[in-house]
C-alpha atoms as a PDB file:
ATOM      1  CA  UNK A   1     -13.280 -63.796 -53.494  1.00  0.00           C
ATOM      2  CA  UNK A   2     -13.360 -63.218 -50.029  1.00  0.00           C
ATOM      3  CA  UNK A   3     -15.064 -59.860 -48.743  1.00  0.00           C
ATOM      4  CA  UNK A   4     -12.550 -58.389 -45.875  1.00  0.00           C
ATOM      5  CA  UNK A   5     -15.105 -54.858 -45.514  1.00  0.00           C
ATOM      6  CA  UNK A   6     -17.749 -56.477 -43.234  1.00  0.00           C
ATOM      7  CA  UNK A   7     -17.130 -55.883 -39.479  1.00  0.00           C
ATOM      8  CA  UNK A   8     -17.775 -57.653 -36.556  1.00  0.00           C
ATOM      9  CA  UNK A   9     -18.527 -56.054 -33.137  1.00  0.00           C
ATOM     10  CA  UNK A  10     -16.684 -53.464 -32.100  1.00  0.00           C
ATOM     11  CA  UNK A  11     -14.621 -54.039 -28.967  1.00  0.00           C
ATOM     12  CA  UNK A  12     -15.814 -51.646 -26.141  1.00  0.00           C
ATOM     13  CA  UNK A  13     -19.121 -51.190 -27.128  1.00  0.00           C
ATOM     14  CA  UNK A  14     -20.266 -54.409 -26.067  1.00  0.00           C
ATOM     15  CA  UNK A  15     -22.735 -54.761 -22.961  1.00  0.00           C
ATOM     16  CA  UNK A  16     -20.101 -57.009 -21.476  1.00  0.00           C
ATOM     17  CA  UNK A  17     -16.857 -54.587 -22.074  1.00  0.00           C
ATOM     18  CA  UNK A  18     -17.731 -51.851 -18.799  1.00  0.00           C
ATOM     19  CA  UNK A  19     -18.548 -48.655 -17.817  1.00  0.00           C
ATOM     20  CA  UNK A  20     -19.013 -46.620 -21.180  1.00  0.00           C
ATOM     21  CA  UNK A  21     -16.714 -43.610 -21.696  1.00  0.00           C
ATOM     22  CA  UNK A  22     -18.004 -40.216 -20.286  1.00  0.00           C
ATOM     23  CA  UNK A  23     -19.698 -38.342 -23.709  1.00  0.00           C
ATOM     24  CA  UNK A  24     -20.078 -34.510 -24.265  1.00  0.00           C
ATOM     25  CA  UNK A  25     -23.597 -35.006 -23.480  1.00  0.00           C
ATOM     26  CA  UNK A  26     -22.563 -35.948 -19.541  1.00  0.00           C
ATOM     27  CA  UNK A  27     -20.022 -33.008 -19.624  1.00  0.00           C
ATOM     28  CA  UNK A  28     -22.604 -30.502 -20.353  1.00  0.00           C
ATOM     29  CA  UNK A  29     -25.598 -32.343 -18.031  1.00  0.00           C
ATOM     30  CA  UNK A  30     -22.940 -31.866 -15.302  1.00  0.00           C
ATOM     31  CA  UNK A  31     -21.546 -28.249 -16.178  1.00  0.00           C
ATOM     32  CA  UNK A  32     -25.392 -27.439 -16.233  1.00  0.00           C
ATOM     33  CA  UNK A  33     -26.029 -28.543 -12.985  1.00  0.00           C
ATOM     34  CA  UNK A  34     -22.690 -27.049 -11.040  1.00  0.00           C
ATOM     35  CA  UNK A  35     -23.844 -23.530 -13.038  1.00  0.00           C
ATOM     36  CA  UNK A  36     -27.530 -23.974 -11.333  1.00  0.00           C
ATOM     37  CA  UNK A  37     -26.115 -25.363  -8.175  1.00  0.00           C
ATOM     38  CA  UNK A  38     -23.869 -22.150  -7.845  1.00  0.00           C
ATOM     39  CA  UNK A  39     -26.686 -19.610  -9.187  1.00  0.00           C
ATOM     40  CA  UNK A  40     -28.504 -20.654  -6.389  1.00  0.00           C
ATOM     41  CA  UNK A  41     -26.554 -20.024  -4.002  1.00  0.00           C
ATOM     42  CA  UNK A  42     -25.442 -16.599  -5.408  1.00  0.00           C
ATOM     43  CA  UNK A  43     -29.343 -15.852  -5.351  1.00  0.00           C
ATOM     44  CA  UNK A  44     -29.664 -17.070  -1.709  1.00  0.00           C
ATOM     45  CA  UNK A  45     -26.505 -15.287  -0.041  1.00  0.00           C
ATOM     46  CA  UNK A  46     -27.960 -11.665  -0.285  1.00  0.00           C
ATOM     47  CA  UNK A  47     -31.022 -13.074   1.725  1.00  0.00           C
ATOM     48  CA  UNK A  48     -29.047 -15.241   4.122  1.00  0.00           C
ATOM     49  CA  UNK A  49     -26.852 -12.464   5.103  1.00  0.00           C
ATOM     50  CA  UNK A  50     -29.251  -9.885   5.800  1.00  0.00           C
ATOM     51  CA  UNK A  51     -30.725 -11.677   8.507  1.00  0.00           C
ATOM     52  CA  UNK A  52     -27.018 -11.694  10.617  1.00  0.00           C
ATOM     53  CA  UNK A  53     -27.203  -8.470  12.880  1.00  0.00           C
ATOM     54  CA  UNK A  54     -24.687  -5.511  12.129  1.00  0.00           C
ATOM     55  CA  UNK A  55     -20.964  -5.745  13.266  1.00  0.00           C
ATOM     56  CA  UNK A  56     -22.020  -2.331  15.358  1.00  0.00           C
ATOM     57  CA  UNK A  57     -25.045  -3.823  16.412  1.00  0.00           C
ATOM     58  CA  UNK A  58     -23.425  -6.703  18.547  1.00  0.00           C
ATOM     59  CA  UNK A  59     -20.789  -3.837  19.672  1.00  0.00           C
ATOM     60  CA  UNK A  60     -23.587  -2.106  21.251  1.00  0.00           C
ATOM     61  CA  UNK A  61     -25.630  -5.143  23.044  1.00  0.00           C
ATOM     62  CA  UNK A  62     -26.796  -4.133  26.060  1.00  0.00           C
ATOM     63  CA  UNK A  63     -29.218  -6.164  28.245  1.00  0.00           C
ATOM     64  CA  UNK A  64     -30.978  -4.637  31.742  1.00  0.00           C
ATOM     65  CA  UNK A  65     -31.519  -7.054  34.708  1.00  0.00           C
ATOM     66  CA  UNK A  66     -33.571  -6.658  37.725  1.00  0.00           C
ATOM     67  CA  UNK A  67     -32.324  -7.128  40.825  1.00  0.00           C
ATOM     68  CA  UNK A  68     -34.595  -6.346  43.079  1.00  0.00           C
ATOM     69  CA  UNK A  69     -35.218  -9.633  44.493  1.00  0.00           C
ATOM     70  CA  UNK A  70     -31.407 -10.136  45.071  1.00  0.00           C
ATOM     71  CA  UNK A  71     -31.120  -9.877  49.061  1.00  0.00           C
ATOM     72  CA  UNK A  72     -27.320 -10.096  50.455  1.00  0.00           C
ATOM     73  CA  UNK A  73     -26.098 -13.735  49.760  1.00  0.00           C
ATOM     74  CA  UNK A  74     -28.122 -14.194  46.763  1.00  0.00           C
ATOM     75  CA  UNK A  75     -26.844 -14.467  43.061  1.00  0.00           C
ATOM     76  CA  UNK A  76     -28.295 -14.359  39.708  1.00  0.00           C
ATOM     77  CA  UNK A  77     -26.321 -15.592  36.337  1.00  0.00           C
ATOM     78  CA  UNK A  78     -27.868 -14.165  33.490  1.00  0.00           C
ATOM     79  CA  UNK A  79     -26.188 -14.374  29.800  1.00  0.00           C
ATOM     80  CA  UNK A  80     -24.597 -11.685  27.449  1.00  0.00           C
ATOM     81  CA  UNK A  81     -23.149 -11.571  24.479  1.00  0.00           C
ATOM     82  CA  UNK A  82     -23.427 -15.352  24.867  1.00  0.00           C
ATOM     83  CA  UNK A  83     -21.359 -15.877  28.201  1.00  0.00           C
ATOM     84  CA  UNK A  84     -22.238 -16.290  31.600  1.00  0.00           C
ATOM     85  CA  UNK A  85     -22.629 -12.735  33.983  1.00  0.00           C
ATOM     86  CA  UNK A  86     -22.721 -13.547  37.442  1.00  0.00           C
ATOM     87  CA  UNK A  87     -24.278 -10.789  39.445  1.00  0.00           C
ATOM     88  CA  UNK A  88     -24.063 -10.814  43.041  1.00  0.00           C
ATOM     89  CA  UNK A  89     -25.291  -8.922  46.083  1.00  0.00           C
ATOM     90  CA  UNK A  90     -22.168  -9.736  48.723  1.00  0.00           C
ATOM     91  CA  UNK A  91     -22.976 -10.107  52.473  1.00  0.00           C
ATOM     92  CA  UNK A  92     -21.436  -7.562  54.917  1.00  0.00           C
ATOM     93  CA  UNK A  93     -18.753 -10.001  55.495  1.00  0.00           C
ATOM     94  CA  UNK A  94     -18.061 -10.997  52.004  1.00  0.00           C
ATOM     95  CA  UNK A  95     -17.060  -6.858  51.490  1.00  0.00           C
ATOM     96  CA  UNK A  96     -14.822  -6.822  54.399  1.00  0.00           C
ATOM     97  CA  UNK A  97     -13.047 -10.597  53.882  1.00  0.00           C
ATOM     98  CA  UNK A  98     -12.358  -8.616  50.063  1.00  0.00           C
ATOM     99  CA  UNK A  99     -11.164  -5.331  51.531  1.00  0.00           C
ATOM    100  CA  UNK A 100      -8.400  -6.376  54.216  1.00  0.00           C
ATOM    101  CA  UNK A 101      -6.608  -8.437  51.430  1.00  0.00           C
ATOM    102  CA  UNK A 102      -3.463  -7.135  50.464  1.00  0.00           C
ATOM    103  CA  UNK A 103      -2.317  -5.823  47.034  1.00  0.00           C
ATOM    104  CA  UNK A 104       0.952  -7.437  47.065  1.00  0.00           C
ATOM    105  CA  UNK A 105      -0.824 -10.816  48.196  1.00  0.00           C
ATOM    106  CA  UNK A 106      -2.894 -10.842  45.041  1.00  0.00           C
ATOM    107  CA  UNK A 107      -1.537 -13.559  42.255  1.00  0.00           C
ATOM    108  CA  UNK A 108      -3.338 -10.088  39.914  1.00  0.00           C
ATOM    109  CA  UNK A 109      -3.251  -6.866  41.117  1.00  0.00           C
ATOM    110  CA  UNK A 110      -5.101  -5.189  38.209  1.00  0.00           C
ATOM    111  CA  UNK A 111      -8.889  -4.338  38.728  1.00  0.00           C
ATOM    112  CA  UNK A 112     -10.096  -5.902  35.126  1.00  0.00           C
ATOM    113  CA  UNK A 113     -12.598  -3.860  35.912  1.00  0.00           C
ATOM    114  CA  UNK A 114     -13.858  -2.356  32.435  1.00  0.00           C
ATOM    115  CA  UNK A 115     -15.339   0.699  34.122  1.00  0.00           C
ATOM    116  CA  UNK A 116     -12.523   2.194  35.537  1.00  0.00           C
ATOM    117  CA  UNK A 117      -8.844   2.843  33.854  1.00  0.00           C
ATOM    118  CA  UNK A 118      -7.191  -0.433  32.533  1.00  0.00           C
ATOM    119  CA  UNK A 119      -4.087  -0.037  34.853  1.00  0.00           C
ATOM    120  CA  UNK A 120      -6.767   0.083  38.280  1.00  0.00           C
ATOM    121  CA  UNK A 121      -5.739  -1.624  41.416  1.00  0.00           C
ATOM    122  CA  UNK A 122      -7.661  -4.714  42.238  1.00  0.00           C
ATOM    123  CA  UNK A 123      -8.966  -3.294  45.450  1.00  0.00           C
ATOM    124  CA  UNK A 124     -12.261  -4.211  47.150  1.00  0.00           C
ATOM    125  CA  UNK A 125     -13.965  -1.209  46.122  1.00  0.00           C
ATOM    126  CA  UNK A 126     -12.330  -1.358  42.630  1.00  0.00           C
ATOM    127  CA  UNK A 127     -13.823  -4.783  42.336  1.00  0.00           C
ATOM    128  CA  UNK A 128     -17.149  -3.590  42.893  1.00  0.00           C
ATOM    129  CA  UNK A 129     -20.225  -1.105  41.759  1.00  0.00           C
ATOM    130  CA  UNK A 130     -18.408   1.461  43.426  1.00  0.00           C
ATOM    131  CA  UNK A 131     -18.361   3.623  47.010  1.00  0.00           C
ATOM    132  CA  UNK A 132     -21.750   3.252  48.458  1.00  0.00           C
ATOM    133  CA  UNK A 133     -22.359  -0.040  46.297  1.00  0.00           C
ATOM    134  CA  UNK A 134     -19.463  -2.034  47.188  1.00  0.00           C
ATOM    135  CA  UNK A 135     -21.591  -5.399  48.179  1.00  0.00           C
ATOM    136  CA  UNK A 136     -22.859  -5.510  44.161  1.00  0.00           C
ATOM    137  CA  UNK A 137     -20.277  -7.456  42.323  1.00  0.00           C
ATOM    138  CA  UNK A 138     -21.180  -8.223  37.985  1.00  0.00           C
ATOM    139  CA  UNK A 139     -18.276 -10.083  36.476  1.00  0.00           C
ATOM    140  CA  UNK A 140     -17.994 -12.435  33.702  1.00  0.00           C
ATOM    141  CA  UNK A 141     -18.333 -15.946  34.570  1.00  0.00           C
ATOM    142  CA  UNK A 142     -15.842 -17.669  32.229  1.00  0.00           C
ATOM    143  CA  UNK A 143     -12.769 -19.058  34.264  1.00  0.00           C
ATOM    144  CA  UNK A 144      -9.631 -16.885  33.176  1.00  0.00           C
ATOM    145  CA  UNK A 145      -7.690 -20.446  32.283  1.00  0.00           C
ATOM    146  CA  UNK A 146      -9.348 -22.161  30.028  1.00  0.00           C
ATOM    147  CA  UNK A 147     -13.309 -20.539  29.801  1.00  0.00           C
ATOM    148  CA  UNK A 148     -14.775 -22.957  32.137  1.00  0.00           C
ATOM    149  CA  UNK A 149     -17.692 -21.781  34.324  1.00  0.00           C
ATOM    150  CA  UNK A 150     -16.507 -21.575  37.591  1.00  0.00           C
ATOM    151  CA  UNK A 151     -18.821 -22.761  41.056  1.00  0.00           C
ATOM    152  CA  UNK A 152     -20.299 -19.951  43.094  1.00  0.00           C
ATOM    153  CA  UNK A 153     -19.589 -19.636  47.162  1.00  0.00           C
ATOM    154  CA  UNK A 154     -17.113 -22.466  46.862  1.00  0.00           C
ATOM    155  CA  UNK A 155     -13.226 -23.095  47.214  1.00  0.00           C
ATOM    156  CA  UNK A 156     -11.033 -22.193  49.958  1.00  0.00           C
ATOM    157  CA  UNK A 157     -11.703 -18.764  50.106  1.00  0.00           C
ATOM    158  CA  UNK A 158     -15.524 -19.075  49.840  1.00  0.00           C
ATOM    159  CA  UNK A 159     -15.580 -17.008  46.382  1.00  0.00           C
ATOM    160  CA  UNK A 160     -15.628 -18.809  43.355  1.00  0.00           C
ATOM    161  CA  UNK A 161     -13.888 -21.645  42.374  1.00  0.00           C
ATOM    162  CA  UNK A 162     -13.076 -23.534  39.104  1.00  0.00           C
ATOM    163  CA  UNK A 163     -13.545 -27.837  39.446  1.00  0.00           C
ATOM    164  CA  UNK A 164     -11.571 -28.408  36.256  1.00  0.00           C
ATOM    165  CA  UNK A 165      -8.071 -27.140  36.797  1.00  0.00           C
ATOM    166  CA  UNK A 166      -8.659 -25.771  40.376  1.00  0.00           C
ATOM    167  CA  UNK A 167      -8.181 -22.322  40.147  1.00  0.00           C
ATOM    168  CA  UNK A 168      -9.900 -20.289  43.294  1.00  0.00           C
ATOM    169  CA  UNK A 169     -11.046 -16.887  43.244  1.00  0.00           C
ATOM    170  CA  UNK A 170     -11.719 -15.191  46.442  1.00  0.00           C
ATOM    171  CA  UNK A 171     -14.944 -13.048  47.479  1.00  0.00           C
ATOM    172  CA  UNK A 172     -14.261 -10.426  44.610  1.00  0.00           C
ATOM    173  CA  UNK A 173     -13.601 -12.722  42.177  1.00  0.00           C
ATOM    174  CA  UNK A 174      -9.596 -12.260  42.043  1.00  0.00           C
ATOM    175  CA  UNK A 175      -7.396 -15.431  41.590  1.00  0.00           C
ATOM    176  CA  UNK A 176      -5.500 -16.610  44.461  1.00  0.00           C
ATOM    177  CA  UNK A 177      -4.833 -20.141  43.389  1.00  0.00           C
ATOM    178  CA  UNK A 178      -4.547 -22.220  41.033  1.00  0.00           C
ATOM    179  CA  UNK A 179      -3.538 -21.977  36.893  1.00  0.00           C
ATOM    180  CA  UNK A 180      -5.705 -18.927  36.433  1.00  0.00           C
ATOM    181  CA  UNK A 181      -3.519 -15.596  35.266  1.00  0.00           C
ATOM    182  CA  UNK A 182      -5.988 -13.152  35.863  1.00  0.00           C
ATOM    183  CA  UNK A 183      -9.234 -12.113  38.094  1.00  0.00           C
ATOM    184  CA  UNK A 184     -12.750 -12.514  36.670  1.00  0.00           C
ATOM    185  CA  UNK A 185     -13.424  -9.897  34.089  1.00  0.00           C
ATOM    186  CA  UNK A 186     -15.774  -7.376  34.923  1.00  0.00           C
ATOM    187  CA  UNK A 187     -17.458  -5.918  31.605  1.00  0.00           C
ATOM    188  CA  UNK A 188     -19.254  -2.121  31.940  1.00  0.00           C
ATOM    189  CA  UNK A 189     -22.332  -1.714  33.603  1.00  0.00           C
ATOM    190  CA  UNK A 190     -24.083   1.271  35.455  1.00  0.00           C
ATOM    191  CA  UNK A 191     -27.293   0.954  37.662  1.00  0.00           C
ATOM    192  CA  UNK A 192     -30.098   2.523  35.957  1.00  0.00           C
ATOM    193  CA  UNK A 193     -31.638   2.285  39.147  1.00  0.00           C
ATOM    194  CA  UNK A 194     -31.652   1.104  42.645  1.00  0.00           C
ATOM    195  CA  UNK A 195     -32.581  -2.016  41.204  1.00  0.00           C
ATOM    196  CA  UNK A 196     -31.830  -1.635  37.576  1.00  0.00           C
ATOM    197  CA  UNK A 197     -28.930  -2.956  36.248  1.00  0.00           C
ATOM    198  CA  UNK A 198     -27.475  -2.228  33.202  1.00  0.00           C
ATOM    199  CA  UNK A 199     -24.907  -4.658  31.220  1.00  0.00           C
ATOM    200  CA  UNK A 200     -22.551  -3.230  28.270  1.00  0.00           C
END
């Protein structure tokens, strides 16, 4: 009588039949780790976070900058808040080539000048420090087109002037050419002193 109960191998369990199915044992080796992996982090995050400065701190930022050594013709670019400032003490001539221009000439008429009221004429003096200090000039160096850092004493008005789209500011940093909609941005700052400048 022939015995049918013995059993060859099983198919699939053979060294030669693949890649073994995934067991309970690899679920819960890999559910293990993720759970680790993620309790980690959780534990790191409070610690990580701390170390970024407060929302009000970085509203605040102020910097000082000497400028003593800044004689007329001379400019300094110094960096706050992460973008370029250019600060510049304007030659007699550089004052008066800003003042004669007129209003209705200007491509933007408004001051962007964050010290005075947001609807301020883009005047020489409103494009300045001020009466008395009009040959100081602080504006943000980031081309009003597209960021870029515009060159300083260049373009056809011998202000500033933007080599990757051409856009040309004039002596007090207002557009006159080019794809530009606005003039250099001038952010708040007060001299602290003769020589003391004070950013933000």
């Amino acid at each position: 009588m022939t015995d049918h109960t013995s059993q060859g191998p099983v198919p699939g369990n053979s060294p030669g039949d693949g890649p073994a199915e995934p067991t309970r044992r690899d679920f819960l080796y890999l559910a293990t780790g993720m759970a680790g992996a993620v309790g980690a982090v959780s534990v790191a995050w409070p610690f990580i976070d701390q170390m970024r400065p407060d929302q009000s701190t970085l509203a605040l930022a102020s910097i000082e900058v000497n400028v003593a050594a800044l004689q007329p013709g001379m400019s300094l670019t110094v960096k706050w808040r992460g973008k370029p400032v250019f600060i510049r003490n304007r030659t007699p001539d550089e004052v008066a080539a800003a003042a004669k221009v007129p209003l209705d000439q200007l491509k933007d008429p408004v001051a962007r000048n964050a010290n005075l009221p947001a609807d301020a004429q883009a005047t020489g003096v409103d494009r300045s420090a001020g009466a008395g200090k009009e040959n100081w000039i602080v504006m943000i160096g980031s081309c009003t087109h597209l960021g870029c850092v515009p060159l300083g004493q260049s373009g056809e008005y011998n202000g500033w002037f933007c080599p990757c789209h051409g856009s040309v500011y004039d002596t007090a940093g207002r557009i006159r050419k080019g794809p530009a909609p606005q003039n250099l941005a001038m952010p708040a700052f007060a001299f602290k002193s003769d020589t003391v400048i004070q950013i933000g």
